[in-house]
Protein backbone atom coordinates (compact mmCIF):
# COMPACT_ATOMS: atom_id res chain seq x y z
CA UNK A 1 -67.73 -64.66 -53.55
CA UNK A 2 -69.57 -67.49 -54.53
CA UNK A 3 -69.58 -68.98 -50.72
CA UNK A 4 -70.95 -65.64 -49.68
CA UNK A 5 -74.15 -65.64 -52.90
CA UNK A 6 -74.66 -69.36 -51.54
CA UNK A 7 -74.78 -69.38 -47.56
CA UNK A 8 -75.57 -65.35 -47.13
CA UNK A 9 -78.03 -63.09 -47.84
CA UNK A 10 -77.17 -61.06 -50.95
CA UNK A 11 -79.14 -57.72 -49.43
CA UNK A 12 -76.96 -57.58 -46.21
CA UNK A 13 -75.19 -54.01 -46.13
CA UNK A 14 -73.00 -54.76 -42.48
CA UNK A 15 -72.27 -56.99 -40.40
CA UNK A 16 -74.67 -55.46 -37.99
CA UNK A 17 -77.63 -56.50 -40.72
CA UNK A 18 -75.87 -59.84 -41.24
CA UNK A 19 -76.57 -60.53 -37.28
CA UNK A 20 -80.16 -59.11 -37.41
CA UNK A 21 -81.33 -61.33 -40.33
CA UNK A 22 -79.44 -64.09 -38.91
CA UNK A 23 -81.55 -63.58 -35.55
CA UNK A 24 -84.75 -63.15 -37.91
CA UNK A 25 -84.47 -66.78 -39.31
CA UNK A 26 -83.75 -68.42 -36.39
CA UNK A 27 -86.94 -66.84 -34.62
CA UNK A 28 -89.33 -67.13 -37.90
CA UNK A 29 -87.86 -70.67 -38.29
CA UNK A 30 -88.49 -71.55 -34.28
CA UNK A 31 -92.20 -69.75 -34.64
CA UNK A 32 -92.91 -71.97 -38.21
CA UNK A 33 -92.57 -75.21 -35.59
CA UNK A 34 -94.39 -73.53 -32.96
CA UNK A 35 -97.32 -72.93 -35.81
CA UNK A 36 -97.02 -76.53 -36.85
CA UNK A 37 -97.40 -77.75 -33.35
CA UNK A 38 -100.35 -75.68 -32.18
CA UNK A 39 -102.12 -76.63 -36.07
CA UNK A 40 -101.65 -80.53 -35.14
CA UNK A 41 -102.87 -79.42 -31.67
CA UNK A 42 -105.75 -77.82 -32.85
CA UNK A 43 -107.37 -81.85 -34.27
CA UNK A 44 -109.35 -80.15 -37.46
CA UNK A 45 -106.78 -81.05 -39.57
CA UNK A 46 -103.25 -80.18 -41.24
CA UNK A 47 -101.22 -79.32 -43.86
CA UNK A 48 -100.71 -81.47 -47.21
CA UNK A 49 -96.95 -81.48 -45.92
CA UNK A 50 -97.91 -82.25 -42.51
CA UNK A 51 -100.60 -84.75 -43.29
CA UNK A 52 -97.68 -86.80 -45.13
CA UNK A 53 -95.53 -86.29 -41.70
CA UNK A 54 -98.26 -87.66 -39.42
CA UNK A 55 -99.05 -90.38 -42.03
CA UNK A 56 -95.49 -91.79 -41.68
CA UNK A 57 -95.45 -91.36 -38.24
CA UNK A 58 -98.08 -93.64 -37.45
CA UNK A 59 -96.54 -95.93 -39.48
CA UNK A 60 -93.28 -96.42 -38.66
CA UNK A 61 -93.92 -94.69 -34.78
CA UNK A 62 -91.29 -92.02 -35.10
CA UNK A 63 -91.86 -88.55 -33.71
CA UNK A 64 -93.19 -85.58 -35.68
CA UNK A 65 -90.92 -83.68 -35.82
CA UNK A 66 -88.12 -86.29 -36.33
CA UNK A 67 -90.15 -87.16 -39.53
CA UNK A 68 -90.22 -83.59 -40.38
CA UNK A 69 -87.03 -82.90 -40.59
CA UNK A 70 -86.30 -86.78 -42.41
CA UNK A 71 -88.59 -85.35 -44.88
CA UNK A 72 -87.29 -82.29 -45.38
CA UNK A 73 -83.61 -84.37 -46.16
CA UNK A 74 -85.70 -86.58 -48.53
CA UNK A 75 -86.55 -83.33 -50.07
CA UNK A 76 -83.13 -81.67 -50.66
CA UNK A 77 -82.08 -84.71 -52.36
CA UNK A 78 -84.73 -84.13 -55.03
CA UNK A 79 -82.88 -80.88 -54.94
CA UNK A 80 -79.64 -82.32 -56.69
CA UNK A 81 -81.10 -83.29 -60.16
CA UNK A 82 -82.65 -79.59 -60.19
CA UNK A 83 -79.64 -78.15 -59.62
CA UNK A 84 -80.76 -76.19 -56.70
CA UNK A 85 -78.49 -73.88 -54.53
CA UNK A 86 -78.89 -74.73 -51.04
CA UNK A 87 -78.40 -71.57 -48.64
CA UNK A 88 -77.56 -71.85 -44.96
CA UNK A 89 -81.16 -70.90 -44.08
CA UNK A 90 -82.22 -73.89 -46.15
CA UNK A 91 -80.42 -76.17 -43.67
CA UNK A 92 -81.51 -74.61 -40.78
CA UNK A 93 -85.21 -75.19 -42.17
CA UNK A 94 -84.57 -78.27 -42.30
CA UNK A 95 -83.38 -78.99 -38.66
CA UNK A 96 -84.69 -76.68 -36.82
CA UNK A 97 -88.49 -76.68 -37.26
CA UNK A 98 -89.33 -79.97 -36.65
CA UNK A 99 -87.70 -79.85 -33.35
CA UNK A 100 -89.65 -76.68 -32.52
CA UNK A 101 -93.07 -78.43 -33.27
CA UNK A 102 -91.98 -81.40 -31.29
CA UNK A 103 -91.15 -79.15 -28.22
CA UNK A 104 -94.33 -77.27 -28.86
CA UNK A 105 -96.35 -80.53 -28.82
CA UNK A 106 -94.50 -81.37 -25.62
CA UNK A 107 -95.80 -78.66 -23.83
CA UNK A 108 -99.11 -78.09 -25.31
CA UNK A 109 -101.95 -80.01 -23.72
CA UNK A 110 -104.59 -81.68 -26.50
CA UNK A 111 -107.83 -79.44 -26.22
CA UNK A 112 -110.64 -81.40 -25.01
CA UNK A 113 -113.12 -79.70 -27.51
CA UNK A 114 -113.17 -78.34 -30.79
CA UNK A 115 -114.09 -74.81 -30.00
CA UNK A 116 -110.67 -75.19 -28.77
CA UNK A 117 -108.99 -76.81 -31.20
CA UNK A 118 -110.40 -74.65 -34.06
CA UNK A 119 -108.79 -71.33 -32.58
CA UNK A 120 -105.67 -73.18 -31.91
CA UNK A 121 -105.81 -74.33 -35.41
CA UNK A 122 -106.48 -70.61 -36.61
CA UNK A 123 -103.86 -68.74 -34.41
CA UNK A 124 -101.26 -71.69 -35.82
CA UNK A 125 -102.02 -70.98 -39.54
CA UNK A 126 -101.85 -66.89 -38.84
CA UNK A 127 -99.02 -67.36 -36.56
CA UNK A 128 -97.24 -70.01 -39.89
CA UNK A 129 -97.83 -67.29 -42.29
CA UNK A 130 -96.40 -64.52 -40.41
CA UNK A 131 -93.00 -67.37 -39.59
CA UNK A 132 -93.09 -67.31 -43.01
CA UNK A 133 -92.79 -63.80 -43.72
CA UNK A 134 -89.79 -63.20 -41.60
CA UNK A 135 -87.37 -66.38 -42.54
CA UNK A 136 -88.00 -65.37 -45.89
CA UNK A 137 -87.30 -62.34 -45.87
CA UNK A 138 -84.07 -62.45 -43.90
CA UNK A 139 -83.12 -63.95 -47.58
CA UNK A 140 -80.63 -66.90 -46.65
CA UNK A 141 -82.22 -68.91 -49.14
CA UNK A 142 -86.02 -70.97 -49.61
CA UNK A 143 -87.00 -73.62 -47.32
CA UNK A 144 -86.36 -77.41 -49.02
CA UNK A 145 -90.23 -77.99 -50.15
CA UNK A 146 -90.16 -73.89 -51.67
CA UNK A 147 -86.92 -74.65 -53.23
CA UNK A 148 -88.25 -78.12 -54.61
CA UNK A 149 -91.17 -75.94 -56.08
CA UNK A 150 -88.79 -73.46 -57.91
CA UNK A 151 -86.58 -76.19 -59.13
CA UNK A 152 -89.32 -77.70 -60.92
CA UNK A 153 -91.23 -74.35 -62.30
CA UNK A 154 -87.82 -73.72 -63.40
CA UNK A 155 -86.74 -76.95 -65.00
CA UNK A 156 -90.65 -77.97 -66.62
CA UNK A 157 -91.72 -74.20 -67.88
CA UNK A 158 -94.75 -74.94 -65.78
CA UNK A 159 -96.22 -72.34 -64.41
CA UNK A 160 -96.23 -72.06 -60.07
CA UNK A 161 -99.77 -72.80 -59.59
CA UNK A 162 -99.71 -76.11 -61.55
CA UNK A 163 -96.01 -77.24 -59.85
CA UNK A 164 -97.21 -76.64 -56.36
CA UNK A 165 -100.85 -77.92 -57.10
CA UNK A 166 -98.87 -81.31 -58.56
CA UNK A 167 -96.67 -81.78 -55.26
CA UNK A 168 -99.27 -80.53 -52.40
CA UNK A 169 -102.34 -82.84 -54.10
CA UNK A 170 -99.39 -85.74 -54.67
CA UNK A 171 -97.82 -85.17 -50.89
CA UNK A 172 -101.39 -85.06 -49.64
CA UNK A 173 -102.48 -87.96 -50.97
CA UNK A 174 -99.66 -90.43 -49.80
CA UNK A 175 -99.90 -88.98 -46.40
CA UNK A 176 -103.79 -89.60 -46.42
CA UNK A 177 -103.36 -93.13 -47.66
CA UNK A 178 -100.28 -93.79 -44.70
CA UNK A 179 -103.03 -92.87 -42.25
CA UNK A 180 -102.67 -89.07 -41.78
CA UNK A 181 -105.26 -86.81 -40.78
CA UNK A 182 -107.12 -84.75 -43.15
CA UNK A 183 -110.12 -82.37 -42.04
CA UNK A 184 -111.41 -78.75 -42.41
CA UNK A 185 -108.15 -77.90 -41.42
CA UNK A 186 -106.66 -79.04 -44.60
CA UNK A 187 -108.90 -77.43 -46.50
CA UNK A 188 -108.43 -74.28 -44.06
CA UNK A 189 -104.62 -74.18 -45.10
CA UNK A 190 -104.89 -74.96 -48.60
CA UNK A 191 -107.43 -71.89 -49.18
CA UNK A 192 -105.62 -69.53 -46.44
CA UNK A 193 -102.21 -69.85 -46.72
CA UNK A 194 -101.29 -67.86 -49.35
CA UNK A 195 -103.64 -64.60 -48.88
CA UNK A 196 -101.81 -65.08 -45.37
CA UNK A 197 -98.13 -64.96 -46.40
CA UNK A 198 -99.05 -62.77 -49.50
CA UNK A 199 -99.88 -60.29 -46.38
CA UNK A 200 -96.92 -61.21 -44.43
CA UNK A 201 -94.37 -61.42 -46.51
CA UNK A 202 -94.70 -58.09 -48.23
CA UNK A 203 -94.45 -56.37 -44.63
CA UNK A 204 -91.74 -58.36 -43.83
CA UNK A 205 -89.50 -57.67 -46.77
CA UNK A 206 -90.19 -53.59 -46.04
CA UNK A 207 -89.25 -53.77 -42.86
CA UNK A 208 -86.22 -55.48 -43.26
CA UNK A 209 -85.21 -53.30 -46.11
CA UNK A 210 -85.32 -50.22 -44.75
CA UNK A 211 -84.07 -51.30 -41.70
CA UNK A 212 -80.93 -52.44 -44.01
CA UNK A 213 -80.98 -49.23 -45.35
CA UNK A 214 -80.70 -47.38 -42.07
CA UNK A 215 -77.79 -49.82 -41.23
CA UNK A 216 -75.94 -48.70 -44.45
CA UNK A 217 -75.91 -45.12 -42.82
CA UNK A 218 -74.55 -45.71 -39.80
């Protein structure tokens, strides 16, 4: 029982739902690194997380994505001290995005101007909040730098806004000073994100419950 709370998602009413939320994760998780790659493509700027991933990757001249996932291991071992479950979708976060954004990166030409880049940029951070929306709400469990976030509203009494302010403004400012790029597209994310995902998300989560609920019947 407490395997199943840990590595599956609590909601699941067969094994037929199991599958299809399985399948969600693995697509929103492959379309998060697609998001990432056409945002770093786009050359207005990135996310705090991503300006941190760049950063060390200039430094140390390791791939993206093979920093994003290092990170994201960095991060679940901040995990430990806050007690934090770790769900089978929050290793799959881990691995599997930063290989997406790599391949995405691999196939996706630079644009040679910014009217280019911009959209790019745009369609990355709609396409990132919609990602969002689904791996979340196939409910395996948070994503390492989510779960990091919880852990510490939980642990401090702070309230969300503060905790995440504290570790996207700290995060952002390491990566800046390692070299990363910061730009309009920083400031983009950090103002559009969440409207984004508070639209996604909520869809998400309906459809997936009541598409549950019609699996329950059958």
């Amino acid at each position: 029982m407490q395997l199943r709370s840990v590595f599956l998602p609590i909601a699941a009413t067969s094994r037929r739902d199991l599958v299809e939320r399985l399948v969600q994760l693995l697509v929103g998780l492959f379309l998060y690194g697609v998001a990432l790659g056409l945002m770093v493509r786009g050359g207005i700027g990135v996310a705090p997380w991503d300006v941190l991933a760049l950063g060390v990757s200039e430094q140390f001249g390791l791939g993206y994505g093979v920093v994003t996932v290092l990170v994201s291991v960095v991060v679940l071992l901040l995990w430990i001290p806050l007690r934090q479950r770790v769900g089978i979708g929050t290793v799959l976060n881990a691995l599997l995005i930063g290989p997406a954004a790599d391949l995405t990166l691999a196939v996706l030409p630079a644009p040679t101007t910014v009217w280019i880049g911009a959209p790019m940029f745009v369609a990355g951070l709609v396409l990132l909040a919609f990602a969002t929306g689904l791996y979340i709400a196939a409910d395996f469990g948070p994503g390492p730098r989510d779960g990091l976030m919880t852990g510490l509203v939980r642990r401090t009494g702070w309230r969300v806004w503060i905790v995440r302010t504290l570790i996207e403004g700290s995060v952002l400012l390491i990566g800046f000073l390692l070299g990363g790029p910061v730009g309009v597209g920083t400031v983009l994310f950090a103002f559009g994100i969440g409207p984004l995902v508070g639209l996604f998300l909520p869809w998400a989560t309906r459809l997936r419950e009541a598409r549950s609920r019609q699996l329950a019947t059958l």
